[in-house]
PDB file of N, CA and C in Angstrom:
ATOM      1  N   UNK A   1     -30.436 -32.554 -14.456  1.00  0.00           N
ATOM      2  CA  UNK A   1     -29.109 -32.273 -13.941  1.00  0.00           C
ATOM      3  C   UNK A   1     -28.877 -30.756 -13.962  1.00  0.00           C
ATOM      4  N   UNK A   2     -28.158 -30.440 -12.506  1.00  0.00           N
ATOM      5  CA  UNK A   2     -28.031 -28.640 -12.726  1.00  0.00           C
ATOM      6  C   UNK A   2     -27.447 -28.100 -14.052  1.00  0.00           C
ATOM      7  N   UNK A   3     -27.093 -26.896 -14.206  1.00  0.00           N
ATOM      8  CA  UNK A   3     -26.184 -26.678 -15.317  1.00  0.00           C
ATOM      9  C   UNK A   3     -24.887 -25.740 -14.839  1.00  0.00           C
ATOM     10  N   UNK A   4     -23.782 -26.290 -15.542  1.00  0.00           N
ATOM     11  CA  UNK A   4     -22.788 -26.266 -14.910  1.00  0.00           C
ATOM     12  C   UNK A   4     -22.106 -24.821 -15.334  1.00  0.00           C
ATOM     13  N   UNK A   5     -21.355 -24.086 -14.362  1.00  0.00           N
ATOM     14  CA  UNK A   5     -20.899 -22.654 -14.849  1.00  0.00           C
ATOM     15  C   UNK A   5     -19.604 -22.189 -14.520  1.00  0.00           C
ATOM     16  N   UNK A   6     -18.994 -21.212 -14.974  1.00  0.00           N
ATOM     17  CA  UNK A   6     -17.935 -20.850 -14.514  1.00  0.00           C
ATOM     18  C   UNK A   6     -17.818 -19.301 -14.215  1.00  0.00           C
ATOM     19  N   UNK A   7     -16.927 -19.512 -13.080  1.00  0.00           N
ATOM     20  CA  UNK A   7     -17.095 -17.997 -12.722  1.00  0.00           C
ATOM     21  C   UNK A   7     -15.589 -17.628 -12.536  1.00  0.00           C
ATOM     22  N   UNK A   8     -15.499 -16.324 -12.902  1.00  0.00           N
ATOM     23  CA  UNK A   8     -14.253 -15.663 -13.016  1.00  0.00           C
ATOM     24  C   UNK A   8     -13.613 -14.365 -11.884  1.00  0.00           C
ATOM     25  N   UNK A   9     -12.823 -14.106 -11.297  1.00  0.00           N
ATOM     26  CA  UNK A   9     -12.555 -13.544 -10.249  1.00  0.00           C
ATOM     27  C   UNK A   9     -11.300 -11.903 -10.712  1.00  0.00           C
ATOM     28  N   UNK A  10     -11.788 -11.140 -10.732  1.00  0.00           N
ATOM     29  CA  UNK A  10     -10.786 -10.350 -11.159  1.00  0.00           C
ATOM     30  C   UNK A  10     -10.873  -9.206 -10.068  1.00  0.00           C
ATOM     31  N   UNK A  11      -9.475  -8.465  -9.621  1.00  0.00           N
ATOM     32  CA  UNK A  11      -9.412  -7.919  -8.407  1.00  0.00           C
ATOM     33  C   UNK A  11      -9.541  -5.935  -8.751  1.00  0.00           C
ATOM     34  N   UNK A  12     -10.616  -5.015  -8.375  1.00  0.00           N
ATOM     35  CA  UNK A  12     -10.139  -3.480  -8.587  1.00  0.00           C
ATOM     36  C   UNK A  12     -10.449  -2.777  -7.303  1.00  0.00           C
ATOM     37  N   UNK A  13      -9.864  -1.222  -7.552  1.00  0.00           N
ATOM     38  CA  UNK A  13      -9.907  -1.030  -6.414  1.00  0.00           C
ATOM     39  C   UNK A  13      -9.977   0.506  -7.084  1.00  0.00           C
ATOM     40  N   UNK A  14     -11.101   1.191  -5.839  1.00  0.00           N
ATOM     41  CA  UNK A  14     -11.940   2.036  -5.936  1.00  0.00           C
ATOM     42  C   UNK A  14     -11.838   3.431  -4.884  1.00  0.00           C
ATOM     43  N   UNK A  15     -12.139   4.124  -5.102  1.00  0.00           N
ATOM     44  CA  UNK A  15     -11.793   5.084  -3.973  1.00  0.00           C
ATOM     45  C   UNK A  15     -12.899   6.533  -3.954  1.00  0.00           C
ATOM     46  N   UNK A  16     -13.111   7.059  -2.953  1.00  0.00           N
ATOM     47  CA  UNK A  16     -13.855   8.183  -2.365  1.00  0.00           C
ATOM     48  C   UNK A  16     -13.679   9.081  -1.629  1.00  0.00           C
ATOM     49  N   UNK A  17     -14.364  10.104  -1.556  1.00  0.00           N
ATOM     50  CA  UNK A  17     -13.696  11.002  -0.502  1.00  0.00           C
ATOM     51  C   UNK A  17     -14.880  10.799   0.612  1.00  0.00           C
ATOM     52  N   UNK A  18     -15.989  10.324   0.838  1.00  0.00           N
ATOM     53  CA  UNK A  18     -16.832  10.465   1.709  1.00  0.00           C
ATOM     54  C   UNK A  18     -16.634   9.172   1.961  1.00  0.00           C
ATOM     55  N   UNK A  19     -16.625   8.163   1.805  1.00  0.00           N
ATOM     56  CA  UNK A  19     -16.595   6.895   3.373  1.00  0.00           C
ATOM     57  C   UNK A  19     -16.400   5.824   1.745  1.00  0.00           C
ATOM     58  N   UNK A  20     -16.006   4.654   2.959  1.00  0.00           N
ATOM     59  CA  UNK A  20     -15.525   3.191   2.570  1.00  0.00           C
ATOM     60  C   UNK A  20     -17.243   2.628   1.457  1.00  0.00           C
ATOM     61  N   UNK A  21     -18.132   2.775   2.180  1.00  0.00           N
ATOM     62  CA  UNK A  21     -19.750   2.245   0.983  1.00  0.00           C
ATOM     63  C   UNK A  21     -19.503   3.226   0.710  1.00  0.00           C
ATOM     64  N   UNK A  22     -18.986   4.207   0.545  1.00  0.00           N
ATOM     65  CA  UNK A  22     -18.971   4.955  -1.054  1.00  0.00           C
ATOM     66  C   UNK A  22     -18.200   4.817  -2.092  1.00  0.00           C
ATOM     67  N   UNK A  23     -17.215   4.475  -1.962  1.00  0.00           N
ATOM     68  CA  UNK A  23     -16.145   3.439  -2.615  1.00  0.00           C
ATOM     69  C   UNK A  23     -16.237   2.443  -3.028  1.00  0.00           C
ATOM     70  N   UNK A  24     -17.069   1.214  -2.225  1.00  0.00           N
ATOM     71  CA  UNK A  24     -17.305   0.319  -2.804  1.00  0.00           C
ATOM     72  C   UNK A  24     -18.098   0.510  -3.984  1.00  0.00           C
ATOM     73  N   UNK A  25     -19.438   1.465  -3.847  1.00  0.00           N
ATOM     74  CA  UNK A  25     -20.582   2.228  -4.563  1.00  0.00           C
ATOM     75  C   UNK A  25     -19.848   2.249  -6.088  1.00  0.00           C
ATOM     76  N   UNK A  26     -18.873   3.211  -5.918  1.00  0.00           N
ATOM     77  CA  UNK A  26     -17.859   3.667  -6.754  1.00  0.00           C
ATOM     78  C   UNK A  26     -17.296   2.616  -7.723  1.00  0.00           C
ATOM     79  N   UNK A  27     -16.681   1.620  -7.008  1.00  0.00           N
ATOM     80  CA  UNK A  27     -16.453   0.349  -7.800  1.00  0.00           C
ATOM     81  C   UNK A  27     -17.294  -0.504  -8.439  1.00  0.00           C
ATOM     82  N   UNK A  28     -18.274  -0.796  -7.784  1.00  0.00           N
ATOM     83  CA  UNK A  28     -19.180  -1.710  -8.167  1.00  0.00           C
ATOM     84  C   UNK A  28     -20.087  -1.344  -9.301  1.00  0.00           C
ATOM     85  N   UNK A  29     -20.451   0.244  -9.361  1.00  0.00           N
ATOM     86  CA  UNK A  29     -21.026   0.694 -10.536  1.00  0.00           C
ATOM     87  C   UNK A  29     -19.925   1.118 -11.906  1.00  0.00           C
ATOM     88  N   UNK A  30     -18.771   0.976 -11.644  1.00  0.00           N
ATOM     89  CA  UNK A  30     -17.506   0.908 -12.819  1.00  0.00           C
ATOM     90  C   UNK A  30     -17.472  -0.430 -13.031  1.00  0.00           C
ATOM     91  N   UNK A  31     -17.578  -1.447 -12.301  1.00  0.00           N
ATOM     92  CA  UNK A  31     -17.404  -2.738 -12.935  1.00  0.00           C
ATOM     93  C   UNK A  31     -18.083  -3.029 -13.743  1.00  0.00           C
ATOM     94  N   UNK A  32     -19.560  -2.607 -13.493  1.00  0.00           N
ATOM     95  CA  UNK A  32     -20.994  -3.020 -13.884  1.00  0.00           C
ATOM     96  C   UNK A  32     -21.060  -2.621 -15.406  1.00  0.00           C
ATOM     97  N   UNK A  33     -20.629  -1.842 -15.584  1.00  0.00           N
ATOM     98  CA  UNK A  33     -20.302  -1.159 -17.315  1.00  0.00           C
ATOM     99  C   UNK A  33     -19.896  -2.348 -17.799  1.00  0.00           C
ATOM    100  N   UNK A  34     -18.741  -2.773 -17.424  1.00  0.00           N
ATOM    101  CA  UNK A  34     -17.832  -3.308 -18.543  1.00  0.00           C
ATOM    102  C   UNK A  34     -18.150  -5.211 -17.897  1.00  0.00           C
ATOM    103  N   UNK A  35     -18.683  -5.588 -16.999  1.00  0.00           N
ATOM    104  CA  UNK A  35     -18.202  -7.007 -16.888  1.00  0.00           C
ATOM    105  C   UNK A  35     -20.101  -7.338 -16.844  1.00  0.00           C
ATOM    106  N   UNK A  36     -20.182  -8.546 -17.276  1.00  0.00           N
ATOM    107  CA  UNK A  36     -21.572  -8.897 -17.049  1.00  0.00           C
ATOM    108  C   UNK A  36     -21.773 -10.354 -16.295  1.00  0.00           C
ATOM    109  N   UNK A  37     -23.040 -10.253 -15.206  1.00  0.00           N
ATOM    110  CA  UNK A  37     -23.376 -11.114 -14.759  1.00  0.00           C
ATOM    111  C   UNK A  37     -22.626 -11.522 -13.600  1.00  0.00           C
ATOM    112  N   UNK A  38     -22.418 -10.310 -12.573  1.00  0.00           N
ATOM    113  CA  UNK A  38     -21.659 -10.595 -11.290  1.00  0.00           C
ATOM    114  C   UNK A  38     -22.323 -10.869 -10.807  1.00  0.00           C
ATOM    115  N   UNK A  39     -21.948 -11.775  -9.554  1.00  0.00           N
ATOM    116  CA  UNK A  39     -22.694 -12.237  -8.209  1.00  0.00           C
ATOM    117  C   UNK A  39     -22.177 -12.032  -7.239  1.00  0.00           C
ATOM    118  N   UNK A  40     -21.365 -11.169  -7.314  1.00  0.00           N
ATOM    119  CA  UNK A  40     -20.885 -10.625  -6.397  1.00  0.00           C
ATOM    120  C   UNK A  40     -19.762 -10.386  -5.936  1.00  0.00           C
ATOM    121  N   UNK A  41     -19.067  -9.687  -4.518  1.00  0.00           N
ATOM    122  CA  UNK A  41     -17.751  -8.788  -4.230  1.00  0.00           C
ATOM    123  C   UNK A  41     -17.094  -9.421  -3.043  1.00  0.00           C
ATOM    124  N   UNK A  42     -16.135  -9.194  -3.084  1.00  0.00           N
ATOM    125  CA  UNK A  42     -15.580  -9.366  -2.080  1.00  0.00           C
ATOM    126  C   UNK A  42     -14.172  -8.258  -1.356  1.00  0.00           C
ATOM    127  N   UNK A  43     -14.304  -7.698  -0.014  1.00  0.00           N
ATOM    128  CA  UNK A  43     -14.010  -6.466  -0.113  1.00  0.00           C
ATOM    129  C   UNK A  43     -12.626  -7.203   0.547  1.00  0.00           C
ATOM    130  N   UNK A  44     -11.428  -6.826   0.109  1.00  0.00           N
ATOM    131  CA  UNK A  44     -10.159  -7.550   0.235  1.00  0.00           C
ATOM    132  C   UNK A  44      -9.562  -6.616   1.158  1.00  0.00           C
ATOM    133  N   UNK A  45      -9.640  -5.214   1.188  1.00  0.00           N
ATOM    134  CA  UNK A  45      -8.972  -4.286   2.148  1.00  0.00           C
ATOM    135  C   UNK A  45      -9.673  -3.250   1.704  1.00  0.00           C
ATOM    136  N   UNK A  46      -8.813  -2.343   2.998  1.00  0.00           N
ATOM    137  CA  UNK A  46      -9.752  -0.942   3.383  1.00  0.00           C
ATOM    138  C   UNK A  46      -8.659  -0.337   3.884  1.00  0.00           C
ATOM    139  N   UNK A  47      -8.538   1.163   2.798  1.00  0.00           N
ATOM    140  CA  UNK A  47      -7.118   1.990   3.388  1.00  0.00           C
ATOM    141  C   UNK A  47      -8.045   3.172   3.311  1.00  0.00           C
ATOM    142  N   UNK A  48      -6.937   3.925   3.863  1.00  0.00           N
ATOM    143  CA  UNK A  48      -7.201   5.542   4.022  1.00  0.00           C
ATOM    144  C   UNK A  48      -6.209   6.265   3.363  1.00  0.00           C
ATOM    145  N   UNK A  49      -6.423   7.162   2.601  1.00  0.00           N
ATOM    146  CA  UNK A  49      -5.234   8.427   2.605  1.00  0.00           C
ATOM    147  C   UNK A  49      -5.292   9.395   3.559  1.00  0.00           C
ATOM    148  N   UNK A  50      -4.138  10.103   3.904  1.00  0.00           N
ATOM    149  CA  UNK A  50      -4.239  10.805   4.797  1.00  0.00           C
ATOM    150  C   UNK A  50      -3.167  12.464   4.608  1.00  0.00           C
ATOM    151  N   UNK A  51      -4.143  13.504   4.561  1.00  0.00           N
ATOM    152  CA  UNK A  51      -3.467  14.559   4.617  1.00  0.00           C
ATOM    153  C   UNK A  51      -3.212  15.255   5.434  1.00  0.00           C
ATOM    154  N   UNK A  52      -2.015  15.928   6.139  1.00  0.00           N
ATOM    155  CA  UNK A  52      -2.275  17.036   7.293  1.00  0.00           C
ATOM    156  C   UNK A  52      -3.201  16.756   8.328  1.00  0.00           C
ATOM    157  N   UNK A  53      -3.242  15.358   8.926  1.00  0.00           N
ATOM    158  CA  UNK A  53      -3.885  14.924   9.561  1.00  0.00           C
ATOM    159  C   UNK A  53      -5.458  14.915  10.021  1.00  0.00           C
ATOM    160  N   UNK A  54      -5.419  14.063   8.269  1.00  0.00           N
ATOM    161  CA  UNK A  54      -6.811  14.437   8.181  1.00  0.00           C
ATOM    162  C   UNK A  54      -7.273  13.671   6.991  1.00  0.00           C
ATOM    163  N   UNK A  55      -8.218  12.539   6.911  1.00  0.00           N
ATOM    164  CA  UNK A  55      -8.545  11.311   5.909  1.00  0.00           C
ATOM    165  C   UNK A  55      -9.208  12.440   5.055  1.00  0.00           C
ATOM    166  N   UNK A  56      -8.390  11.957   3.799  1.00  0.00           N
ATOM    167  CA  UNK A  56      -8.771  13.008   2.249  1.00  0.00           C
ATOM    168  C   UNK A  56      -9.644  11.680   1.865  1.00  0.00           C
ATOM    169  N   UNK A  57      -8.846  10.379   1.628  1.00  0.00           N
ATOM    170  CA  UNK A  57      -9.869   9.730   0.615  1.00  0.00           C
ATOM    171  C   UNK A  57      -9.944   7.802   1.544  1.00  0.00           C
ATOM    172  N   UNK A  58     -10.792   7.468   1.305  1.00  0.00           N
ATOM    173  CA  UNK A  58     -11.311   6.383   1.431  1.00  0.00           C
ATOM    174  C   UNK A  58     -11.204   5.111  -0.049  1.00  0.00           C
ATOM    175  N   UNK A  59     -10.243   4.039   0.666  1.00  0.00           N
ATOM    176  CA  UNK A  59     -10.024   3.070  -0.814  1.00  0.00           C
ATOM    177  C   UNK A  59     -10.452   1.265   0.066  1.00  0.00           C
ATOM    178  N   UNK A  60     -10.747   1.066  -1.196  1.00  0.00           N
ATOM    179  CA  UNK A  60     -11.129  -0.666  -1.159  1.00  0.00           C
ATOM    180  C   UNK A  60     -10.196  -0.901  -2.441  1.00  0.00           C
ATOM    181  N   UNK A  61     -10.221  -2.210  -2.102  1.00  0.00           N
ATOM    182  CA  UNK A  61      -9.538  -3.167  -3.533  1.00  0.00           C
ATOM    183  C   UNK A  61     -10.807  -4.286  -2.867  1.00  0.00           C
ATOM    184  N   UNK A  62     -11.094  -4.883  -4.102  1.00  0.00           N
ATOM    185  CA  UNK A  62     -12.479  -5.865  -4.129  1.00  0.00           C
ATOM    186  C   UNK A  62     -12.063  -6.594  -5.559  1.00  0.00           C
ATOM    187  N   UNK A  63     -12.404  -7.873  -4.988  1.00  0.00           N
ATOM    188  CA  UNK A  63     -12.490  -8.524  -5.934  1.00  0.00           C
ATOM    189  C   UNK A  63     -14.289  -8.671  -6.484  1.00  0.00           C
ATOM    190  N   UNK A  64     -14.097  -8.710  -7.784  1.00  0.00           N
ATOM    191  CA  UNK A  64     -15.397  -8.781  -8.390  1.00  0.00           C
ATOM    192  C   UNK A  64     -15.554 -10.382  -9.011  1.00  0.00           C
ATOM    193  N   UNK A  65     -16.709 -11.362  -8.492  1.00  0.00           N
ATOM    194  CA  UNK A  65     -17.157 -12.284  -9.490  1.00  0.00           C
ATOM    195  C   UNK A  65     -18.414 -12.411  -9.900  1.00  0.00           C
ATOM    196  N   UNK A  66     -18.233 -13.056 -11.246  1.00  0.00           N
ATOM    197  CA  UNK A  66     -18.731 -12.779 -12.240  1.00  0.00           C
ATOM    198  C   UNK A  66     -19.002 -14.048 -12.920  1.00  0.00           C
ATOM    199  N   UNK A  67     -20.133 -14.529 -13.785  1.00  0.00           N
ATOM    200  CA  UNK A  67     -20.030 -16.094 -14.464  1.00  0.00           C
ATOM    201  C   UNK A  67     -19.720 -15.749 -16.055  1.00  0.00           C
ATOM    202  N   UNK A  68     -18.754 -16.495 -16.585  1.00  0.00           N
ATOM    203  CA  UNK A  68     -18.168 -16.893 -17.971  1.00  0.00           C
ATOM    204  C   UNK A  68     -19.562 -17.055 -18.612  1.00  0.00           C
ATOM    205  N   UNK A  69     -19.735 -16.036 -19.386  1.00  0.00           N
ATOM    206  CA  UNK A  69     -20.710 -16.386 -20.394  1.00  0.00           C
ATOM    207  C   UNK A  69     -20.469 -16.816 -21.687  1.00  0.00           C
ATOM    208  N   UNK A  70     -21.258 -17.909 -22.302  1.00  0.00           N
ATOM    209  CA  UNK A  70     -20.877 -18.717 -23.472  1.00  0.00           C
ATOM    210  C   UNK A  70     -21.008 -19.702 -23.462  1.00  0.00           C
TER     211      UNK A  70
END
């Protein structure tokens, strides 16, 4: 019989000044510190800041999952 797991969903959000995969980049290696055993992202939105007409920074919010270990 398989073995049964649980996985947990928690939402952050990341930001860059050079492009949107750099952001994600950004996030995904801050999650990686602190949460163990993701399988993966899910990219929920994609904004821009904008200065003087002109994109300063690049943001995602992503949800990260991950399996309940124990």
């Amino acid at each position: 019989m398989p073995e049964s797991r649980v996985a947990r969903v928690t939402e952050i959000i990341a930001s860059s000044p050079i492009n949107f995969e750099e952001a994600i980049k950004v996030g995904f290696d801050r999650a990686s510190k602190t949460l163990r055993g993701i399988t993966g992202l899910k990219i929920v939105e994609q904004r821009v800041a904008v200065e003087d007409n002109k994109i300063v920074e690049y943001r995602v919010k992503m949800e990260v999952i991950f399996i309940l270990l124990g």
